[in-house]
Protein backbone atom coordinates (compact mmCIF):
# COMPACT_ATOMS: atom_id res chain seq x y z
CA UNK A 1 15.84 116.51 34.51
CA UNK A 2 17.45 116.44 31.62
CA UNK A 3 20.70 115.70 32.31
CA UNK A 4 19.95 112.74 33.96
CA UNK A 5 19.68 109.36 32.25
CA UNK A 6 20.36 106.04 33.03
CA UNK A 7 23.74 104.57 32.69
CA UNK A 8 23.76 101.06 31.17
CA UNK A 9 25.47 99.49 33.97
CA UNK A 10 23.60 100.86 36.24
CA UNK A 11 24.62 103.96 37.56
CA UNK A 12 23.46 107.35 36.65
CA UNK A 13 25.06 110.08 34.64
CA UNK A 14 24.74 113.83 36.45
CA UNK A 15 25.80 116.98 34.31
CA UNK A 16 27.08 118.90 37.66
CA UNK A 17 27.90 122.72 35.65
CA UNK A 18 24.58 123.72 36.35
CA UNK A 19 24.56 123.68 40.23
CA UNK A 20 28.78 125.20 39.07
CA UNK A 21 27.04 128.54 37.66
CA UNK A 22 23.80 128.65 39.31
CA UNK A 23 21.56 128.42 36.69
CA UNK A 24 19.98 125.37 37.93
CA UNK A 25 21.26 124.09 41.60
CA UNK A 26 18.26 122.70 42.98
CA UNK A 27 17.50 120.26 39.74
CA UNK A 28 20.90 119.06 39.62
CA UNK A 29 21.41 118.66 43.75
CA UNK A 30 18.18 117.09 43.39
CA UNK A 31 19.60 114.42 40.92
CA UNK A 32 22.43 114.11 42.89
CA UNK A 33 20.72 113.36 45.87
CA UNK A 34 18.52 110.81 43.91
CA UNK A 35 21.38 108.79 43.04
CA UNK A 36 22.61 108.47 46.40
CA UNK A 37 19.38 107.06 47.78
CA UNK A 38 19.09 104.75 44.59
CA UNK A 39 22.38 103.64 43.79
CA UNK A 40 24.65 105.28 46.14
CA UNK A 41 26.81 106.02 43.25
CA UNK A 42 26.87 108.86 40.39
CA UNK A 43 29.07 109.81 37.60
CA UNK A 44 29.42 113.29 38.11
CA UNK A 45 30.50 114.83 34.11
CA UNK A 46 31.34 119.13 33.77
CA UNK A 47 32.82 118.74 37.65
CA UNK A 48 35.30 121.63 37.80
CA UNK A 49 38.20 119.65 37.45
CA UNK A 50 40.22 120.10 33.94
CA UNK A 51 40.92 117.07 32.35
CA UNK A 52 44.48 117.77 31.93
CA UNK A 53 45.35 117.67 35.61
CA UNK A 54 43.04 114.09 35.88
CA UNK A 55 45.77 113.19 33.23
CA UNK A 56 48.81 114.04 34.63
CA UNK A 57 47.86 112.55 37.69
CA UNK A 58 47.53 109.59 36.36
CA UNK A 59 51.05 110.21 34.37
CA UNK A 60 52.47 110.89 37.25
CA UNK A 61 51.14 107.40 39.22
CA UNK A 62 51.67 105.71 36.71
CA UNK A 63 55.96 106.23 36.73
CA UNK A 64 55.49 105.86 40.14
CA UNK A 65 54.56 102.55 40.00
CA UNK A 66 56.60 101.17 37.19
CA UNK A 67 59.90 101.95 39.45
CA UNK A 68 61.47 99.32 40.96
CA UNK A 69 60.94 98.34 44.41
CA UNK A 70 63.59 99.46 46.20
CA UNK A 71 62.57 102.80 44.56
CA UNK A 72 59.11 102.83 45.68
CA UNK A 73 60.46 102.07 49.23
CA UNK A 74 62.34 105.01 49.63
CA UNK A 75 58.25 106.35 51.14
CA UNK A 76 57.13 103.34 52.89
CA UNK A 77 53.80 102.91 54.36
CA UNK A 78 54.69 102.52 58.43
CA UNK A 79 53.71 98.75 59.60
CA UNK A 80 51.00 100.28 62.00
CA UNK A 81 48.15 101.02 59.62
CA UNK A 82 47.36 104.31 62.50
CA UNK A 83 49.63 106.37 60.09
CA UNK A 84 47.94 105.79 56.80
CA UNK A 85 50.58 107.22 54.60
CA UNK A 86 53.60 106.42 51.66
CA UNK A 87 53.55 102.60 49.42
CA UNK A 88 52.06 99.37 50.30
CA UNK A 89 53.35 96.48 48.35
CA UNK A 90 50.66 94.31 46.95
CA UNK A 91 48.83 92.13 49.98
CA UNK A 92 49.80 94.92 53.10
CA UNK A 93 46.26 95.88 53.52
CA UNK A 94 43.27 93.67 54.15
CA UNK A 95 39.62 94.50 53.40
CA UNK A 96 37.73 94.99 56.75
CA UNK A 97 33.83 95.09 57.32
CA UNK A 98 32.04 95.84 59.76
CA UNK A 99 28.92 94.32 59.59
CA UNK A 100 28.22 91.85 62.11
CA UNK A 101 26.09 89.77 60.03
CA UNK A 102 29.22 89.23 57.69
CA UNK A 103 32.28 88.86 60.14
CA UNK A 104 31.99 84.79 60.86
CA UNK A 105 30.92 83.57 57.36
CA UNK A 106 32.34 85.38 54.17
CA UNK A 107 35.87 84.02 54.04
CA UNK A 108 37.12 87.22 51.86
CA UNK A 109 36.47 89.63 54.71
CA UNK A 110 40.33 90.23 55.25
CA UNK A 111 41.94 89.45 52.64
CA UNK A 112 44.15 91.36 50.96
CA UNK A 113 44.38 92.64 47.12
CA UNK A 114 46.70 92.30 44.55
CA UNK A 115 47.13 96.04 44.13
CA UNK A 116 50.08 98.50 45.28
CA UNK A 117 49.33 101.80 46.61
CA UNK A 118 50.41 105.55 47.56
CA UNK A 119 48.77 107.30 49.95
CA UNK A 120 48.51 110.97 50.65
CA UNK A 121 47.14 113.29 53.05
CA UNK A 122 47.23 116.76 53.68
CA UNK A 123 50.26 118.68 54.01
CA UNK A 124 48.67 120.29 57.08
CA UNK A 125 48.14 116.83 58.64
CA UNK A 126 50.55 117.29 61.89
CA UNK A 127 49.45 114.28 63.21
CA UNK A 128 49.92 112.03 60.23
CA UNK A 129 52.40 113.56 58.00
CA UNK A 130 52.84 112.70 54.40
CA UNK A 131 56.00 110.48 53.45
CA UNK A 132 57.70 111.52 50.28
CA UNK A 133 60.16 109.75 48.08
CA UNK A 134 63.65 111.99 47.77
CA UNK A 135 62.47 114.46 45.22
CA UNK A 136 65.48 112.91 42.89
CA UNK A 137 64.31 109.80 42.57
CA UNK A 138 60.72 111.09 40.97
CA UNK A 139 61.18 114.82 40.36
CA UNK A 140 57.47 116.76 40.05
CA UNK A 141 55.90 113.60 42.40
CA UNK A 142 55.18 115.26 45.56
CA UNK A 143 54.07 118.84 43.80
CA UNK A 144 51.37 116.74 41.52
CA UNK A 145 50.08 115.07 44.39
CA UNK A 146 49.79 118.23 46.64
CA UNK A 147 48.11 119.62 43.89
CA UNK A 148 45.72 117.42 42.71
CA UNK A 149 44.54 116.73 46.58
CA UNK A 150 43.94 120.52 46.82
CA UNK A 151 41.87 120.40 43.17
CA UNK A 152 39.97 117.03 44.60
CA UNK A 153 38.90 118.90 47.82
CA UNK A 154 37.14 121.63 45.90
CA UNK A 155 35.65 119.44 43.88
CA UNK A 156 34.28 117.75 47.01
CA UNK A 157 33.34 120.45 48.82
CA UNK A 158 31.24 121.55 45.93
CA UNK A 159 29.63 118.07 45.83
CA UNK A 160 28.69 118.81 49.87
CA UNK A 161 27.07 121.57 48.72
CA UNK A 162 24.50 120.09 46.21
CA UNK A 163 24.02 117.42 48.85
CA UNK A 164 22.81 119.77 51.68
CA UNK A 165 20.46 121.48 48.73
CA UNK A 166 19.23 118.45 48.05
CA UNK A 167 18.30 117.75 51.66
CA UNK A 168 16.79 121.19 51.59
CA UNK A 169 19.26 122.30 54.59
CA UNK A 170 21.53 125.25 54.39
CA UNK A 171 24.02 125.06 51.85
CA UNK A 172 27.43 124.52 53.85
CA UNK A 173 25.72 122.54 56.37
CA UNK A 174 28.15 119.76 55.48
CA UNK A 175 31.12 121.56 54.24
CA UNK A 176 31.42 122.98 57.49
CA UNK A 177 32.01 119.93 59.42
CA UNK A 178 34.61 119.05 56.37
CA UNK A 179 37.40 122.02 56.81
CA UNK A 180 40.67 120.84 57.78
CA UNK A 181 40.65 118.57 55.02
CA UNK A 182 40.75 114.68 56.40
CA UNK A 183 41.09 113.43 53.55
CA UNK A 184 43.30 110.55 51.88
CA UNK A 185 44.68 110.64 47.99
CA UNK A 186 45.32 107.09 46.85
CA UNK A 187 47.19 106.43 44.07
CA UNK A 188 46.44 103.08 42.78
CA UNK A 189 47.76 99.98 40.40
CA UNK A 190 46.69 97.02 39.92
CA UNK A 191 49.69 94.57 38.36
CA UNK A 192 48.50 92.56 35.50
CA UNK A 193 47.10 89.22 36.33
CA UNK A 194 46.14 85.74 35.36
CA UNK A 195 42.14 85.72 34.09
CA UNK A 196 40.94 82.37 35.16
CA UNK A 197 41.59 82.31 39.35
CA UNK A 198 40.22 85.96 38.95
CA UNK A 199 37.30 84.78 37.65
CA UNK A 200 36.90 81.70 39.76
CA UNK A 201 38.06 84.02 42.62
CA UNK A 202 40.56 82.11 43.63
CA UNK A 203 42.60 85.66 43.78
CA UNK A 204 40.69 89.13 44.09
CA UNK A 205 41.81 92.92 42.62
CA UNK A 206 40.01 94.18 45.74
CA UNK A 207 36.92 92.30 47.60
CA UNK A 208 33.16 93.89 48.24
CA UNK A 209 33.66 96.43 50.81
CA UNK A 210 32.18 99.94 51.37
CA UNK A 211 34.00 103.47 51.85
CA UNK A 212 33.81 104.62 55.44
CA UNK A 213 34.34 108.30 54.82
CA UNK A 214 31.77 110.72 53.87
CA UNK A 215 32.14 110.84 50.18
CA UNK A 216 34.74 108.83 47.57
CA UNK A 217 35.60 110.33 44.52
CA UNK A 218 37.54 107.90 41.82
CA UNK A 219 39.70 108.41 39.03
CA UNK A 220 39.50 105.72 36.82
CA UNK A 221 41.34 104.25 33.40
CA UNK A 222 39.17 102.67 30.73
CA UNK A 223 40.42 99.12 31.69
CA UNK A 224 37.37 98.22 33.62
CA UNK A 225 36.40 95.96 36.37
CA UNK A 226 34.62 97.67 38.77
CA UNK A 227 31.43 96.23 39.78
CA UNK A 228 29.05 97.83 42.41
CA UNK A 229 26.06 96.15 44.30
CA UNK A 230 22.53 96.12 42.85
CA UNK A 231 20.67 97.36 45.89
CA UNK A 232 17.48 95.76 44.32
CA UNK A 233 18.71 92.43 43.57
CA UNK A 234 21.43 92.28 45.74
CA UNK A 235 24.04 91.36 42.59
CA UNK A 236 27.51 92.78 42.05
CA UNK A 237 27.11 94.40 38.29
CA UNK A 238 29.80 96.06 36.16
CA UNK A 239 30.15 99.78 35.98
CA UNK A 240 31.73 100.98 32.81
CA UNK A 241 34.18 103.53 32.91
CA UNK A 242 32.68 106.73 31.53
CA UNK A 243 35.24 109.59 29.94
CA UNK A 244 35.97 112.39 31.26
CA UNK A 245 33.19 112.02 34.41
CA UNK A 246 34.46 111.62 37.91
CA UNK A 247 32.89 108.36 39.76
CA UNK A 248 31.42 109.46 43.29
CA UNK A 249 29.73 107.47 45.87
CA UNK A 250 28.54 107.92 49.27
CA UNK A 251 30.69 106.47 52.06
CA UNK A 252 29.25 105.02 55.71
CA UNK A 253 29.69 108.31 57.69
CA UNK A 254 26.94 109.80 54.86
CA UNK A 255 24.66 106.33 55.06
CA UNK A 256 24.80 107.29 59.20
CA UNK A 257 24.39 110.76 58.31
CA UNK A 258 21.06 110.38 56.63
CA UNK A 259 19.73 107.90 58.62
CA UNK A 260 19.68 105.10 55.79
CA UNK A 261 18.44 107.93 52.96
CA UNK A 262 21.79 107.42 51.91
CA UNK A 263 23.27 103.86 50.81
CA UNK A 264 26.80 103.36 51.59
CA UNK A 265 27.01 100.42 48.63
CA UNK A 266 29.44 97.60 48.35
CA UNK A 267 31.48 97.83 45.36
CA UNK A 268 34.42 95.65 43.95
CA UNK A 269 37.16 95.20 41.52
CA UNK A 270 37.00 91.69 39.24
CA UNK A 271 38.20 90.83 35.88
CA UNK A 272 36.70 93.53 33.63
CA UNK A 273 33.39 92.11 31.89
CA UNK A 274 34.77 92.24 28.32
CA UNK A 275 38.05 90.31 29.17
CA UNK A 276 38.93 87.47 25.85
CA UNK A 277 42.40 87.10 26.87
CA UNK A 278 44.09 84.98 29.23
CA UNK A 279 45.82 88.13 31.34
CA UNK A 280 44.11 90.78 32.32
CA UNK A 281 46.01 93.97 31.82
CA UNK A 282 47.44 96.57 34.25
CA UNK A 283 44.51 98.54 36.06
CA UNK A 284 45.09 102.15 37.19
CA UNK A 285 42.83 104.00 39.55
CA UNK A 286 42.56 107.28 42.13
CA UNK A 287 40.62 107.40 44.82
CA UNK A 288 39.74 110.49 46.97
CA UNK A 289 38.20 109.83 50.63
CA UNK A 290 36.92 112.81 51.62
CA UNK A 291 35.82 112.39 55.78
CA UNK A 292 34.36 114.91 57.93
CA UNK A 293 37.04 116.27 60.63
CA UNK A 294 38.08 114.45 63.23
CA UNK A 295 36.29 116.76 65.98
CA UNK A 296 33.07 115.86 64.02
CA UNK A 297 30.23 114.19 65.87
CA UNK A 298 27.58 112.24 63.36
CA UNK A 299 24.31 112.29 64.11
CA UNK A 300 21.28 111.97 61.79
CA UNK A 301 20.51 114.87 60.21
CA UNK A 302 16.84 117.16 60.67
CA UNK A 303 14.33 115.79 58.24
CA UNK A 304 15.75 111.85 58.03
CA UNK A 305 14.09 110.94 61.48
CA UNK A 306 11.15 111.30 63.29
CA UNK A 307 8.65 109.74 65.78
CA UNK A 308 7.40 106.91 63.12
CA UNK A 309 10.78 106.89 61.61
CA UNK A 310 13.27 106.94 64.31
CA UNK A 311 16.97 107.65 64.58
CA UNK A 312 19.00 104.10 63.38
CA UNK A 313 22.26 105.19 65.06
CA UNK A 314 23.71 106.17 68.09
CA UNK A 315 26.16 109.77 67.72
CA UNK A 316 29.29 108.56 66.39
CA UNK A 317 33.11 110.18 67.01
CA UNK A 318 34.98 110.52 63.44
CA UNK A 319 38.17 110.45 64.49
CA UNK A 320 38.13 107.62 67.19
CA UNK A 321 36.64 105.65 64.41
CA UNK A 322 38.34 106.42 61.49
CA UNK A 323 41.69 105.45 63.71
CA UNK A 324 40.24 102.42 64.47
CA UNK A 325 39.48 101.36 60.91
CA UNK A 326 42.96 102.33 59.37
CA UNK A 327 44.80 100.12 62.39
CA UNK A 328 42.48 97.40 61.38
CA UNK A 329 43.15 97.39 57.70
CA UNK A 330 46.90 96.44 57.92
C-alpha cells in the first residue's frame, strides 16, 4: 500500500482517510492490522481529529500544570488508586507488570516517574466520577477535557473498526464491546530534569511497561524521548515524534484478544536521543486508554486459534481486572 512506509525509528506511518471515506478500508485496515502484529505500534496521520483541538488540549494542560501546587490540589487524585481520577504529584504512581518472569528481578518494576498527571474519565462514569478543579481557578479546563475525551473516543472507535476489517470479522465486532466509554484521558508533564542520572538511569521519566487497555492513543510534543521495544531484537529504540499523526498502540486486553496476533509492546520514556545539553527540557504528552466495558468478557477471537494453534488464555473479566491494576499502581 501506498501509504505505508517505514518510519525511521521504527514504527510505521498509516494514512487512515481512506478507511474515513471508504474509498479504500480494507488496504488501510489491512496496514493497520500489520502494524499491530509487527510493531504493535502505528502512527495513524488524516485521523479525524482537527489539529486545532490536539492544540488546545495541549494549551489547556499545559496552564494546568504550570499552576502552583496548592492550585493543582484543589482536584486531587484519591490515595486509593480504585478511583483513578484528578492530579498526582510526581512519584504517586508506580509502574506495575505483570509478567511473572519479571516480578523478582528487574528492580524498576514499581517505581515511580518523575511526571505529574490529570486524569479524566467519562462524565457518565457513576462509579468513578471525574474530580474538577473550581471552574475559577482554570476557567474553560473541565469543558476542554470533556470535549476532547468525546473527540478521542470517535477517533477510537473508528480505529476498532479497521481492526475488526482487518481480522476479516464484522465491522463493529469490537466497538460493540467498547460503548459506555471506559476510558481514561491523561493529561501529562514531565518537569524538566537533570541529563546525566537520566541517562545512567539513576532516575526514570516513566519505566518499560505495557498499556493494559484495549487500545492507547498519545498526544505527543516534539520534545522526544519515547522509546518502544524492538520485538526482533528485543532493544528499547527511539520513536520520533511525527506532526500532526496520532501515536496508537495495542494494549494487553487486544494482545489477549488475538491470541498473541497482536503485541502488547513495552515502551518507555528516557532522555530524548538528540539531547546536547545538560537539562532536558519540559516534556508534554496525552494519553487516551481506550478499554472494553467493564461487563466485557475476553476471549480469543474466531480465526486466532485452532486445534494446532490453541487458545493462550483463559476468558478474562475487564472490570475485575482493570480494578485490580489501578489499586496496584498507587
Amino acid at each position: 500500500m501506498e501509504d505505508l512506509k517505514r518510519n525511521p525509528h521504527l514504527v510505521k506511518t498509516v494514512n487512515f482517510e481512506p478507511f474515513l471515506d471508504g474509498s479504500n478500508k480494507q488496504a488501510v485496515a489491512d496496514a493497520l492490522l500489520s502494524s499491530f502484529k509487527n510493531e504493535g505500534f502505528v502512527y495513524l496521520v488524516n485521523h479525524g481529529l482537527p489539529q486545532e483541538k490536539i492544540d488546545t488540549m495541549f494549551e489547556m494542560s499545559k496552564a494546568f500544570f504550570e499552576m502552583p501546587h496548592a492550585k493543582k490540589m484543589q482536584a486531587p487524585h484519591p490515595a486509593s488508586g480504585a478511583h483513578h481520577r484528578g492530579y498526582s504529584a510526581p512519584g504517586s504512581e508506580k509502574i506495575i507488570r505483570y509478567d511473572d518472569n519479571e516480578k523478582e528481578s528487574d528492580p524498576t518494576i514499581g517505581r515511580g516517574g518523575s511526571r505529574e498527571t490529570f486524569d479524566v474519565g467519562s462524565e457518565n462514569d457513576e462509579g468513578m466520577p471525574n474530580i474538577w478543579l473550581p471552574e475559577e481557578t482554570l476557567p474553560g479546563f473541565k469543558r476542554t477535557c470533556v470535549e476532547f475525551f468525546s473527540d478521542c473516543f470517535e477517533v477510537e472507535k473508528n480505529v476498532l473498526r479497521a481492526l475488526a476489517v482487518g481480522f476479516r470479522l464484522p465491522e463493529d465486532y469490537f466497538v460493540r464491546m467498547h460503548t459506555k466509554p471506559d476510558n481514561q484521558l491523561r493529561l501529562a508533564h514531565y518537569p524538566s530534569v537533570a541529563t546525566k542520572p537520566l541517562l545512567n538511569d539513576e532516575i526514570s521519566r516513566i519505566d518499560a511497561h505495557s498499556d493494559f487497555g484495549s487500545i492507547t492513543l498519545l498526544f505527543q510534543d516534539d520534545v522526544g524521548g519515547l522509546e518502544v521495544q524492538d520485538l526482533v531484537s528485543g532493544v528499547f529504540e527511539p520513536v520520533l515524534p511525527v506532526p500532526g499523526s496520532i501515536l496508537i498502540n495495542a494494549g494487553d486486553f487486544l494482545m489477549r484478544w488475538s491470541n498473541d496476533t497482536i503485541q502488547s509492546t513495552k515502551h518507555r520514556v528516557q532522555a530524548p536521543p538528540s539531547i546536547k545539553t545538560d537539562i532536558t527540557p519540559d516534556r508534554y504528552s496525552i494519553p487516551y486508554f481506550c478499554c472494553p466495558d467493564f461487563d466485557t468478557v475476553v476471549d480469543c477471537i474466531p480465526g486466532t486459534w485452532s486445534a494446532e494453534n490453541p487458545k493462550k488464555y483463559e476468558p478474562l473479566s475487564v472490570g475485575a481486572y482493570i480494578l485490580a491494576r489501578l489499586a496496584a499502581a498507587y
